[in-house]
PDB file of N, CA and C in Angstrom:
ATOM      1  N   UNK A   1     110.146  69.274  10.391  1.00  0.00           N
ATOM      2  CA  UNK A   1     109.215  70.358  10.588  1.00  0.00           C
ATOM      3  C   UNK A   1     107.798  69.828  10.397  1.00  0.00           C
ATOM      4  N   UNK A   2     106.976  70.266  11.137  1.00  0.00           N
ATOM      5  CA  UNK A   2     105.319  69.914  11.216  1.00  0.00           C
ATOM      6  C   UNK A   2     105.001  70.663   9.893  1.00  0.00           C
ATOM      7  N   UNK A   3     104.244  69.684   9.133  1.00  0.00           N
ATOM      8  CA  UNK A   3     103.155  70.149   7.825  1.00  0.00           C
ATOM      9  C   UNK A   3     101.976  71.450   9.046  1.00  0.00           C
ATOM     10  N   UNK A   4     101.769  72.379   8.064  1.00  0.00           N
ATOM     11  CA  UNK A   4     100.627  73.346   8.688  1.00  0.00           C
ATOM     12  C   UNK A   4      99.521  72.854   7.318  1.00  0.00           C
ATOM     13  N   UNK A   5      98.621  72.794   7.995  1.00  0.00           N
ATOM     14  CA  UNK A   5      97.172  72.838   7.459  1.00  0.00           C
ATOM     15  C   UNK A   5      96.683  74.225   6.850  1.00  0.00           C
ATOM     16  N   UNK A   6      97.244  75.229   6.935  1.00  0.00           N
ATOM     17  CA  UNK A   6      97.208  76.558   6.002  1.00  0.00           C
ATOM     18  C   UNK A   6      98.650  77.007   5.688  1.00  0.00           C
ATOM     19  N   UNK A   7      98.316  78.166   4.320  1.00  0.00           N
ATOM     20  CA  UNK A   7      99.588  78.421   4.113  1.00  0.00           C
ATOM     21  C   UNK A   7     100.475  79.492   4.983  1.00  0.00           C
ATOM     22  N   UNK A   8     101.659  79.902   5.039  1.00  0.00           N
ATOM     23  CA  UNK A   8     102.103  80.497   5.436  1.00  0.00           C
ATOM     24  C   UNK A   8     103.428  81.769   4.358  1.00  0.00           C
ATOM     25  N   UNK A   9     103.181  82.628   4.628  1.00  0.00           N
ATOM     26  CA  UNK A   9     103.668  83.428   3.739  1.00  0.00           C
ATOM     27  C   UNK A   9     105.153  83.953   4.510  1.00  0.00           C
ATOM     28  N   UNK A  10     106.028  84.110   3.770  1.00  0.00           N
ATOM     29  CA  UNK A  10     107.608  84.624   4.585  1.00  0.00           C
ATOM     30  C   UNK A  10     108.060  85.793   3.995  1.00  0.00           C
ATOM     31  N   UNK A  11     108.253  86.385   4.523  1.00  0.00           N
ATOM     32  CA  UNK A  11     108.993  88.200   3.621  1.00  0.00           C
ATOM     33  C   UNK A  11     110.514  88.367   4.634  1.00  0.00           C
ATOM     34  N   UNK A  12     111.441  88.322   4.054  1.00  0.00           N
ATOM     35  CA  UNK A  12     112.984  88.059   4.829  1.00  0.00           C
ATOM     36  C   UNK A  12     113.321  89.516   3.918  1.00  0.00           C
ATOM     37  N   UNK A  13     113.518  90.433   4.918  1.00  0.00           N
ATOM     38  CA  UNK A  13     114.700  91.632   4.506  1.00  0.00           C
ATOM     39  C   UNK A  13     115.935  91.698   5.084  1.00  0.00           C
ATOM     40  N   UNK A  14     116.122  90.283   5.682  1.00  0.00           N
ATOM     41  CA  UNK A  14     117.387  90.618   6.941  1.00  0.00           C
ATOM     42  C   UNK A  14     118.507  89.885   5.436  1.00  0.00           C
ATOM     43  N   UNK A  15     119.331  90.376   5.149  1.00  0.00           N
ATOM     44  CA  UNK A  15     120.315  90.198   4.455  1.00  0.00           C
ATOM     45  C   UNK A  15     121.259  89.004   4.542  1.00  0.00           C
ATOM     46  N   UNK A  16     121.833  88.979   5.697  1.00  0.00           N
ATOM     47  CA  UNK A  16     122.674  87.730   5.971  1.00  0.00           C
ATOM     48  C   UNK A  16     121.762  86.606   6.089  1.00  0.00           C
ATOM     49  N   UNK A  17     120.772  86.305   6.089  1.00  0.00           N
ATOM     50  CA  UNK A  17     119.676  85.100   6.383  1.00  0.00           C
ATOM     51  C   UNK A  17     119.053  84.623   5.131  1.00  0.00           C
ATOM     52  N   UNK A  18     119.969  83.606   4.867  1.00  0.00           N
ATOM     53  CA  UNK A  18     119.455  83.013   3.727  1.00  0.00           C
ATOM     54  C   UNK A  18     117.703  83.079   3.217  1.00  0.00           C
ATOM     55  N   UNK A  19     117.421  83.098   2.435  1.00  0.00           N
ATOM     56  CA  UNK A  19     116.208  83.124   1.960  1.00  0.00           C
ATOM     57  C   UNK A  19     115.535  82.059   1.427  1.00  0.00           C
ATOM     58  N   UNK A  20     115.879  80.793   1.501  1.00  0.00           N
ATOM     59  CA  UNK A  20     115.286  79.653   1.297  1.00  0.00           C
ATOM     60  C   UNK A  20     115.253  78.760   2.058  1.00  0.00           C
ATOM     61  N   UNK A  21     114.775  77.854   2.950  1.00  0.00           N
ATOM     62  CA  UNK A  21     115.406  76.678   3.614  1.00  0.00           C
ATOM     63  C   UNK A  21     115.912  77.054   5.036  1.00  0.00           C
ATOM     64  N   UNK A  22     115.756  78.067   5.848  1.00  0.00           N
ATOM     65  CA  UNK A  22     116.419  77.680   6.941  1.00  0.00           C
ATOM     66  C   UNK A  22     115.738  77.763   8.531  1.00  0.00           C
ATOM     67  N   UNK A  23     116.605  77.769   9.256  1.00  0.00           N
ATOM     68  CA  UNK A  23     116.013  77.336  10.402  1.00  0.00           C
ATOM     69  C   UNK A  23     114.630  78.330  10.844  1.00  0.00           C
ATOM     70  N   UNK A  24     114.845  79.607  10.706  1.00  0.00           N
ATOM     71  CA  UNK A  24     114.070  80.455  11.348  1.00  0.00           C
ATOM     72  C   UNK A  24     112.907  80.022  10.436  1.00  0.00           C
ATOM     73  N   UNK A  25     112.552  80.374   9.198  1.00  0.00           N
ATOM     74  CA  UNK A  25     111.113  79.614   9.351  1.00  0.00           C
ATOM     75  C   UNK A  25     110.991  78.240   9.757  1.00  0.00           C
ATOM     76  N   UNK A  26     111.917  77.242   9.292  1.00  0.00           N
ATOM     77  CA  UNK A  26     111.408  76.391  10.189  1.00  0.00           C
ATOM     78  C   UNK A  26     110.497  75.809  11.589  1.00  0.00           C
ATOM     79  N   UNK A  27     111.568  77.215  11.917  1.00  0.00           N
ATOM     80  CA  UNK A  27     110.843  77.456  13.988  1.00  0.00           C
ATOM     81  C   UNK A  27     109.802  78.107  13.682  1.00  0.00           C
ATOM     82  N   UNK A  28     109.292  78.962  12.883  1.00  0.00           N
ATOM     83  CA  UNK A  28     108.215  79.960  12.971  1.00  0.00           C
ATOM     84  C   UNK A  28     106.608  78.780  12.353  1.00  0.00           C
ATOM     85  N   UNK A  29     106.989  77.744  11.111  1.00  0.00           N
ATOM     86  CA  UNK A  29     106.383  76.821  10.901  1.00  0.00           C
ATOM     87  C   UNK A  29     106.120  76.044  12.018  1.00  0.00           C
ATOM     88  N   UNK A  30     107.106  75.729  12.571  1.00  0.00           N
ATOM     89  CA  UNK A  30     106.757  74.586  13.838  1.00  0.00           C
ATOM     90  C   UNK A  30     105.946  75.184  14.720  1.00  0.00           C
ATOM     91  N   UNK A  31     105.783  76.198  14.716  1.00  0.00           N
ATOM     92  CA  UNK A  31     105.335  76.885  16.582  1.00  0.00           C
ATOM     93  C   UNK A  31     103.788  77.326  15.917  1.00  0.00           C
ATOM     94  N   UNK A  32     103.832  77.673  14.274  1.00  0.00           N
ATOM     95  CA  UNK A  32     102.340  77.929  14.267  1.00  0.00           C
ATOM     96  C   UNK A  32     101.589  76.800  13.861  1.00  0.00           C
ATOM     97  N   UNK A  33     102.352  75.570  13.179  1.00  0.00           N
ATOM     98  CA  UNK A  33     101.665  73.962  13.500  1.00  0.00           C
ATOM     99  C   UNK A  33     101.539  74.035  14.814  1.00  0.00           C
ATOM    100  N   UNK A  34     102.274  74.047  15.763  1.00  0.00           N
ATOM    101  CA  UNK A  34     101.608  73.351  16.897  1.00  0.00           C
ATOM    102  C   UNK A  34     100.325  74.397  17.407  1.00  0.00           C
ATOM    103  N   UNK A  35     100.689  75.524  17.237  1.00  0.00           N
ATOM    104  CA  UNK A  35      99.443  75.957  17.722  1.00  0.00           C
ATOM    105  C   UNK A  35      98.188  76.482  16.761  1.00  0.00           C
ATOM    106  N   UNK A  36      97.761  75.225  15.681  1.00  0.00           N
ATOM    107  CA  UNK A  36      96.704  74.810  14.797  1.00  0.00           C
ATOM    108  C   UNK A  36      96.438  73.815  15.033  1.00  0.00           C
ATOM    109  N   UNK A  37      97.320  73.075  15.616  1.00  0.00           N
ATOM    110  CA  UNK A  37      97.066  71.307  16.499  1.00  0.00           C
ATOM    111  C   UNK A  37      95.562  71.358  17.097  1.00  0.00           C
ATOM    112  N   UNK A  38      94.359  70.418  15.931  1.00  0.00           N
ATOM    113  CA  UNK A  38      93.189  69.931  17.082  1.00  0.00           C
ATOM    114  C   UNK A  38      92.275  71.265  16.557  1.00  0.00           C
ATOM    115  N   UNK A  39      92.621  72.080  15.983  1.00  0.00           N
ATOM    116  CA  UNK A  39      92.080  73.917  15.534  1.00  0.00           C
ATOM    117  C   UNK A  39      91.945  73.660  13.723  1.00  0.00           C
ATOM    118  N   UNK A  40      90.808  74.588  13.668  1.00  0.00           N
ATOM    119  CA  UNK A  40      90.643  74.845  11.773  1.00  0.00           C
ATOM    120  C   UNK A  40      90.639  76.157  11.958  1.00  0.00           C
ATOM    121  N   UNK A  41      90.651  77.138  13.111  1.00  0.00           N
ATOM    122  CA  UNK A  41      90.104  78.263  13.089  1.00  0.00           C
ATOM    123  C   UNK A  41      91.304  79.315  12.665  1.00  0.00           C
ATOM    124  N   UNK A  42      92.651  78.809  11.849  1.00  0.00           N
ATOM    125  CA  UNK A  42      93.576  79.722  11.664  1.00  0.00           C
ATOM    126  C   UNK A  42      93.576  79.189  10.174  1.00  0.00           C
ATOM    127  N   UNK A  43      92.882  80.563   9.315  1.00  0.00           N
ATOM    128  CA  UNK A  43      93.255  80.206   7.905  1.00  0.00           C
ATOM    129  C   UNK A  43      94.972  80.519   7.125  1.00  0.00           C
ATOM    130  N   UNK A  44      95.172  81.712   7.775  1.00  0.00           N
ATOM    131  CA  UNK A  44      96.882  81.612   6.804  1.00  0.00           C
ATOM    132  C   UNK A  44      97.664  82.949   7.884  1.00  0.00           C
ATOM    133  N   UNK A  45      98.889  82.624   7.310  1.00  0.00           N
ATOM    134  CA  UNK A  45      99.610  83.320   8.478  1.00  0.00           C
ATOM    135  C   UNK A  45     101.151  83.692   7.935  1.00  0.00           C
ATOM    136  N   UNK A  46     101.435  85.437   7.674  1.00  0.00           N
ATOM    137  CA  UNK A  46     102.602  85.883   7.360  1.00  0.00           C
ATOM    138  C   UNK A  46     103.221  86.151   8.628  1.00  0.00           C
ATOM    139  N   UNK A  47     104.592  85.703   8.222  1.00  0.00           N
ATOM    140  CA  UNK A  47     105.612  86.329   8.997  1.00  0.00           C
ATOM    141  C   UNK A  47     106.945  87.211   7.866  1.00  0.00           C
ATOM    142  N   UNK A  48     107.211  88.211   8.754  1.00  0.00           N
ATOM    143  CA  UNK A  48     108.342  89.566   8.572  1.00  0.00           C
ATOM    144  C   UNK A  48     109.486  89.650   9.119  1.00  0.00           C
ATOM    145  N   UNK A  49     110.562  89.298   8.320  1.00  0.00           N
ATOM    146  CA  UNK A  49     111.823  89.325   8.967  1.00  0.00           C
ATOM    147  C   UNK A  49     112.083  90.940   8.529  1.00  0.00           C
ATOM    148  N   UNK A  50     112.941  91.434   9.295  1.00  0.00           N
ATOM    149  CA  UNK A  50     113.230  93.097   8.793  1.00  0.00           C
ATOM    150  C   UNK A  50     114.664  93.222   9.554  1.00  0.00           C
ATOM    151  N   UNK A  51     115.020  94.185   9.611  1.00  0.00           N
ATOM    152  CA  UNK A  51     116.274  94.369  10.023  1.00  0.00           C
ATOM    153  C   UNK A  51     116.707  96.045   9.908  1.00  0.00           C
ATOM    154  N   UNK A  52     115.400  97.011  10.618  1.00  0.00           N
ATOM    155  CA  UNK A  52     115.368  98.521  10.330  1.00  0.00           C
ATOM    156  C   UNK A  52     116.558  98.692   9.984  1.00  0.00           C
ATOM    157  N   UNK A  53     117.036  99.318  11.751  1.00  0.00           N
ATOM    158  CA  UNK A  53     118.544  99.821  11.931  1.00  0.00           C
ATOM    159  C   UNK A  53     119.976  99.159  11.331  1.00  0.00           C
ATOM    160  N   UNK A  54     119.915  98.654  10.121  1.00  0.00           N
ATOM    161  CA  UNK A  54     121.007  98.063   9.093  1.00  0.00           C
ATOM    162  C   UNK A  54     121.238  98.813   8.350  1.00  0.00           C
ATOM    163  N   UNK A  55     122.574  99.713   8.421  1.00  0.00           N
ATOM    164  CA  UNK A  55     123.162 100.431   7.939  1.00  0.00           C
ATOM    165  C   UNK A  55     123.336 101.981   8.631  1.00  0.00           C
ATOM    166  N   UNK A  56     122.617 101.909   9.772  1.00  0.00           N
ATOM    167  CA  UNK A  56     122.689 103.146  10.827  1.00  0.00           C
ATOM    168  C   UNK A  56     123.865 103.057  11.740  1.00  0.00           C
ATOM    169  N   UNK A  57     124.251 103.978  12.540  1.00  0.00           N
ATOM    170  CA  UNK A  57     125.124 103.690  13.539  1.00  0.00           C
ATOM    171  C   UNK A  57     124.738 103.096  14.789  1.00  0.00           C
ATOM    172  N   UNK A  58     123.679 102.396  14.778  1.00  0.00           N
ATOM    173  CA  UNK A  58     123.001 101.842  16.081  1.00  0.00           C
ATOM    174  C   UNK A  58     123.231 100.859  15.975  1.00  0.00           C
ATOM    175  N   UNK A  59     123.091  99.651  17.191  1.00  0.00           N
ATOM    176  CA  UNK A  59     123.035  98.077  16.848  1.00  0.00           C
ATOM    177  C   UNK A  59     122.020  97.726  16.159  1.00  0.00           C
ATOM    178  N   UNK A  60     122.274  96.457  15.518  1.00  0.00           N
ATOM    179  CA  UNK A  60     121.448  96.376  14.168  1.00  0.00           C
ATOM    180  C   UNK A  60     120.518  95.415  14.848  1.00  0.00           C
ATOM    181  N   UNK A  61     119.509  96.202  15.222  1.00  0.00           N
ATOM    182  CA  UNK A  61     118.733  95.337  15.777  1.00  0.00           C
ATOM    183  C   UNK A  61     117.345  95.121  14.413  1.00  0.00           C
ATOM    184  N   UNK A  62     116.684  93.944  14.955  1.00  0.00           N
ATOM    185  CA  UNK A  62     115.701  92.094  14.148  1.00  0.00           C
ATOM    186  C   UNK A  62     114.389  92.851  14.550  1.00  0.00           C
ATOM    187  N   UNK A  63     113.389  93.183  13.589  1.00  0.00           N
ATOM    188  CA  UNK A  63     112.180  93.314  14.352  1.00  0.00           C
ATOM    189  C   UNK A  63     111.423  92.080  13.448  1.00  0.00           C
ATOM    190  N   UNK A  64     110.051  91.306  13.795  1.00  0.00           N
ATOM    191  CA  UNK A  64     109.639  90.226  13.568  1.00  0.00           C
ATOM    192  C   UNK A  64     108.131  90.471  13.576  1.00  0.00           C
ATOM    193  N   UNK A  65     107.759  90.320  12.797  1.00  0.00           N
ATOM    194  CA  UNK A  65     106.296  90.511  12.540  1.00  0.00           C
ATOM    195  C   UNK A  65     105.231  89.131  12.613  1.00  0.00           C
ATOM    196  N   UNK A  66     104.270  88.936  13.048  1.00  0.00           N
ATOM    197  CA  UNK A  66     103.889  87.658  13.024  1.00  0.00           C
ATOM    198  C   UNK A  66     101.921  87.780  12.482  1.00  0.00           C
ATOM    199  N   UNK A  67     101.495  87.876  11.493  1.00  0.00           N
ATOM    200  CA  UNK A  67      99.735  87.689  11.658  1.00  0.00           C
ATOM    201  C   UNK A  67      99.231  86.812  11.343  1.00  0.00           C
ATOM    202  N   UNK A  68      98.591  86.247  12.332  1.00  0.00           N
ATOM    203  CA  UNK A  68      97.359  85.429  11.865  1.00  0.00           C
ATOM    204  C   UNK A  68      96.326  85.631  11.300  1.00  0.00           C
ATOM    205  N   UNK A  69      95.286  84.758  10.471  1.00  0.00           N
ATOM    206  CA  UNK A  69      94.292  85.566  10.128  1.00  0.00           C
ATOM    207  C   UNK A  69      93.313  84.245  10.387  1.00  0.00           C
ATOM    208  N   UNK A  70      92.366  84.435  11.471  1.00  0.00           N
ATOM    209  CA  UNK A  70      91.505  83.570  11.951  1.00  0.00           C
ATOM    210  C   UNK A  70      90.368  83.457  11.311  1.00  0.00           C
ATOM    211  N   UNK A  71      89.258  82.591  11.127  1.00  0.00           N
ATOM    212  CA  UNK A  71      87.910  82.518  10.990  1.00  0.00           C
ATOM    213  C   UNK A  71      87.530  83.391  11.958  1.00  0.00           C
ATOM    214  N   UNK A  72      86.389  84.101  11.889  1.00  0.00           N
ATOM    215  CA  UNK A  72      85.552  85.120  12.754  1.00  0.00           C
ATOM    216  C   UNK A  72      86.511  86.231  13.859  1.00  0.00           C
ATOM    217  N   UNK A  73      88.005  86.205  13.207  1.00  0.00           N
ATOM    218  CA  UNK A  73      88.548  87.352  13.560  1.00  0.00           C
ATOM    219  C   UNK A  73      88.750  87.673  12.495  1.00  0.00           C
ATOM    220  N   UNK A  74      88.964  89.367  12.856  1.00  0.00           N
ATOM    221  CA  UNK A  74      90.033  89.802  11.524  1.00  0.00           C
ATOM    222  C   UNK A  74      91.578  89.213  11.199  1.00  0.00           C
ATOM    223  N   UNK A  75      92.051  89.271  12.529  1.00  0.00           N
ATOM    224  CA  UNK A  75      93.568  89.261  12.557  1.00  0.00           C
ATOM    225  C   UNK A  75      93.887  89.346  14.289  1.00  0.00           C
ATOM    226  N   UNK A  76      95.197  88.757  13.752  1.00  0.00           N
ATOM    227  CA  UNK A  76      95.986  88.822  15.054  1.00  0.00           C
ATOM    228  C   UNK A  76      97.282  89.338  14.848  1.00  0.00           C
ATOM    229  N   UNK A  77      98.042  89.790  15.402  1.00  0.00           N
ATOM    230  CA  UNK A  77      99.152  90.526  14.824  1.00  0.00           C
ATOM    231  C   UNK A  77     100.154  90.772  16.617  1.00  0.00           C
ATOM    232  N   UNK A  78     101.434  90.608  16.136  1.00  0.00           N
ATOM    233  CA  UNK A  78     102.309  90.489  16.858  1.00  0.00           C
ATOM    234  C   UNK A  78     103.794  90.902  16.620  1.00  0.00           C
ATOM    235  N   UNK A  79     104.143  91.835  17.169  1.00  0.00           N
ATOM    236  CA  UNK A  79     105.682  92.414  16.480  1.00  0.00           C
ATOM    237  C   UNK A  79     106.772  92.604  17.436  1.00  0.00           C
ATOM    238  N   UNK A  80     108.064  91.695  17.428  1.00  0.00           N
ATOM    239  CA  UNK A  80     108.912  91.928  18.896  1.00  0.00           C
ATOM    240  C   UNK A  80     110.467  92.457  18.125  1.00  0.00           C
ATOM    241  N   UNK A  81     111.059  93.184  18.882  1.00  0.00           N
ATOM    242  CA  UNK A  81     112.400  93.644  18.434  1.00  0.00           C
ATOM    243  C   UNK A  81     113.332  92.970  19.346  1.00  0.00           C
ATOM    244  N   UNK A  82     114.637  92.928  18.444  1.00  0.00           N
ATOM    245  CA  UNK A  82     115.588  92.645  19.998  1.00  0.00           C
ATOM    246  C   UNK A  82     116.934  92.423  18.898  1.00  0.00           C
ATOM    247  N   UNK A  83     118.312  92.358  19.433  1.00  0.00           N
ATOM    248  CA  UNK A  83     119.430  92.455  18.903  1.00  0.00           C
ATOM    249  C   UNK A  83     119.664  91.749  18.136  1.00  0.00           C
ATOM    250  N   UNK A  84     119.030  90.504  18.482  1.00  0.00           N
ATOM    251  CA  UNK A  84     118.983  89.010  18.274  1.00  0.00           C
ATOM    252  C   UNK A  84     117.882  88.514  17.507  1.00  0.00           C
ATOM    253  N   UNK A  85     118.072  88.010  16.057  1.00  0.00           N
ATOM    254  CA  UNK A  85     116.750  87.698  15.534  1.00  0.00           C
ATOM    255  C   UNK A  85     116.018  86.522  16.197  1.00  0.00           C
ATOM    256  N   UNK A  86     116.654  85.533  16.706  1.00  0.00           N
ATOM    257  CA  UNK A  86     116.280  84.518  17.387  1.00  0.00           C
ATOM    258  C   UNK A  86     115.132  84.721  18.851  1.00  0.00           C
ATOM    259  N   UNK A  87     115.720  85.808  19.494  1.00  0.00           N
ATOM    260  CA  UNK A  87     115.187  86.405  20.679  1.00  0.00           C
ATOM    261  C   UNK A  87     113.561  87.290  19.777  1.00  0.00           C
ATOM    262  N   UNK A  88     113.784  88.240  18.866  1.00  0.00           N
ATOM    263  CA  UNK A  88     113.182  88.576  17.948  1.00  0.00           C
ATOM    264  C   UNK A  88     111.573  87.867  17.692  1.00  0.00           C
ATOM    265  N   UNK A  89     112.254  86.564  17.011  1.00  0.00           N
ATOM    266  CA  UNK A  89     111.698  85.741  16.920  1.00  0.00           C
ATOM    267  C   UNK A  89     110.206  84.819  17.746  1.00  0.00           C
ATOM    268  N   UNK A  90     110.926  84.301  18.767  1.00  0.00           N
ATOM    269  CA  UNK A  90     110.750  84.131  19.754  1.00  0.00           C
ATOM    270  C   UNK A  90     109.883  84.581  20.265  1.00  0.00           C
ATOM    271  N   UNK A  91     110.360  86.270  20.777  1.00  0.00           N
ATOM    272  CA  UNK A  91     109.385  87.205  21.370  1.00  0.00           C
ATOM    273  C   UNK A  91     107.611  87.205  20.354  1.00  0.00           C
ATOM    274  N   UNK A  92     107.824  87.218  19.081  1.00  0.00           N
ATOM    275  CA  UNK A  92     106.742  87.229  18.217  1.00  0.00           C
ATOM    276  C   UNK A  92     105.904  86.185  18.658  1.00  0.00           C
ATOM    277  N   UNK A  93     106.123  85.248  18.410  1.00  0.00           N
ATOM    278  CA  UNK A  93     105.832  83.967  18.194  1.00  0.00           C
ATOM    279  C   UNK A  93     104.781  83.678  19.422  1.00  0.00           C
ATOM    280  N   UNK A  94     105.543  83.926  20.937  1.00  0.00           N
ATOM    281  CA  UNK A  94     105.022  83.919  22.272  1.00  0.00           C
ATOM    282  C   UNK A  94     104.109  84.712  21.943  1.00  0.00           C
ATOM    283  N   UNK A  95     104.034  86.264  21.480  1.00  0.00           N
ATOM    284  CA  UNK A  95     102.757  86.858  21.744  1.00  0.00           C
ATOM    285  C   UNK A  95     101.401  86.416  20.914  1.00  0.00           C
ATOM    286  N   UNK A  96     101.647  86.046  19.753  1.00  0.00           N
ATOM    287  CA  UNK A  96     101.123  85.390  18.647  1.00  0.00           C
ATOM    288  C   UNK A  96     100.180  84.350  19.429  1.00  0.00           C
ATOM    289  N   UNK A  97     100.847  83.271  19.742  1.00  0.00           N
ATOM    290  CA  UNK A  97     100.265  82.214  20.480  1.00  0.00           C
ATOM    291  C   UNK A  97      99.369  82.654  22.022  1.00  0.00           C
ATOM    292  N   UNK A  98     100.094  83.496  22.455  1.00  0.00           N
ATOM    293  CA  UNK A  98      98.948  84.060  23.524  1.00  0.00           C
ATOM    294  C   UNK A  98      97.870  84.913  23.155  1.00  0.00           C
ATOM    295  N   UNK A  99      97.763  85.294  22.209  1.00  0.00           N
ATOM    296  CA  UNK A  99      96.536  86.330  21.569  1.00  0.00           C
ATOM    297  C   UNK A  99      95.703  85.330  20.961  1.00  0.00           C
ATOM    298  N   UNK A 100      96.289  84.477  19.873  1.00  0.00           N
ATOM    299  CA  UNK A 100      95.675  83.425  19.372  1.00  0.00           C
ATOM    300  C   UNK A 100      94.640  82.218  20.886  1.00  0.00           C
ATOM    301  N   UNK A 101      95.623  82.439  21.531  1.00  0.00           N
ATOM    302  CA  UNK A 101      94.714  81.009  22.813  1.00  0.00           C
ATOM    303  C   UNK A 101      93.852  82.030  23.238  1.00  0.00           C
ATOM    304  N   UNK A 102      93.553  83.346  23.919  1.00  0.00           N
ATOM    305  CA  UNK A 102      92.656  84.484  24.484  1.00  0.00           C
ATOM    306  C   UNK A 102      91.927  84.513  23.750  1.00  0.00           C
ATOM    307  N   UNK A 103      91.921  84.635  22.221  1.00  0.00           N
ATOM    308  CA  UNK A 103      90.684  84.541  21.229  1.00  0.00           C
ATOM    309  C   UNK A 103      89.911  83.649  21.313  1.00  0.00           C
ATOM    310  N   UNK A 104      90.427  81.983  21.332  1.00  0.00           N
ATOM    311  CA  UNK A 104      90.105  80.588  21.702  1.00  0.00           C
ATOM    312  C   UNK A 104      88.940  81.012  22.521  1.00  0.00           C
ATOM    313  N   UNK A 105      89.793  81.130  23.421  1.00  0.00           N
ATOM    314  CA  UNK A 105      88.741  81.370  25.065  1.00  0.00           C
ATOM    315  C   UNK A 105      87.957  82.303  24.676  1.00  0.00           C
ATOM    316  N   UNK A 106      87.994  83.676  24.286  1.00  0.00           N
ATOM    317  CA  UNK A 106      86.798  84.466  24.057  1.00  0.00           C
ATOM    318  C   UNK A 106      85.742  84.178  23.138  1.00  0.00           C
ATOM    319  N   UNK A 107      85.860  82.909  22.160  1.00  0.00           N
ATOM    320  CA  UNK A 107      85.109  82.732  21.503  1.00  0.00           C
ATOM    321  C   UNK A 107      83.841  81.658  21.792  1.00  0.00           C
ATOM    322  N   UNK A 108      84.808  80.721  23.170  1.00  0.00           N
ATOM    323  CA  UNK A 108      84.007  79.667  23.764  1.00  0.00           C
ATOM    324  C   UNK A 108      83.288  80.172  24.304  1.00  0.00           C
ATOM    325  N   UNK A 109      83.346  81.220  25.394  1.00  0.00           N
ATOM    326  CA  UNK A 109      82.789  82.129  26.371  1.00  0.00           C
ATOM    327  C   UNK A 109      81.551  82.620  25.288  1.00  0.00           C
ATOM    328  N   UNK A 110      81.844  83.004  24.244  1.00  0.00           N
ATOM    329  CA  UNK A 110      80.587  84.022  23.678  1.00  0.00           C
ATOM    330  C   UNK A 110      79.983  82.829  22.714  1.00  0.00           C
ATOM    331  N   UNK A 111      80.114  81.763  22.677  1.00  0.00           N
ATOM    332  CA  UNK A 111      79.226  80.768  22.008  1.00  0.00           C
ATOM    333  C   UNK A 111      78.272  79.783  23.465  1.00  0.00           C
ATOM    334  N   UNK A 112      78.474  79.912  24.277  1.00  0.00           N
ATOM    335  CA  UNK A 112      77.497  79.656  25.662  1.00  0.00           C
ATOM    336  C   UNK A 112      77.054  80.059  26.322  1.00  0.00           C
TER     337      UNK A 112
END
């Protein structure tokens, strides 16, 4: 797993998912190292494992929370659901990184 240059905070309510050590932050570490790669402008960044509908009669569907918290933004924030925490996951992560690069760009644009 890539060292991140800020910290990152984890909150796991999904029950069956171990809480120390495993892959899903791993992936969630890796994807917000790479996209701090060459950047100082992301000071720290929680992610939310949850798992609403656990214990309802519905499928137990993963919702995934993702914020950044940038220099000269407030925040970035990103939340995807899906059956699948992996997909879940995933979905966060993608929007995360596309809000995060649009900021990039809006910030170059308004410094020239």
């Amino acid at each position: 797993m890539d060292q991140t240059t800020f910290p990152i905070e984890f909150n796991n309510e999904v029950d069956e998912m171990p809480k120390a050590d495993n892959e899903f932050f791993a992936l969630a570490a890796g994807r917000l190292s790479q996209l701090s790669k060459g950047h100082t402008d992301i000071s720290s960044a929680v992610v939310n494992f949850k798992q609403p509908a656990q214990g309802r009669e519905t499928a137990h569907i993963y919702e995934v929370t993702i914020v950044t918290y940038m220099r000269g933004t407030e925040q970035i924030a990103a939340t995807d659901k899906s059956e699948h925490l992996r997909a879940a996951l995933d979905g966060a992560l993608d929007a995360v990184e596309r809000q995060v690069r649009e900021e990039r760009e809006r910030q170059r644009h308004h410094q020239t």
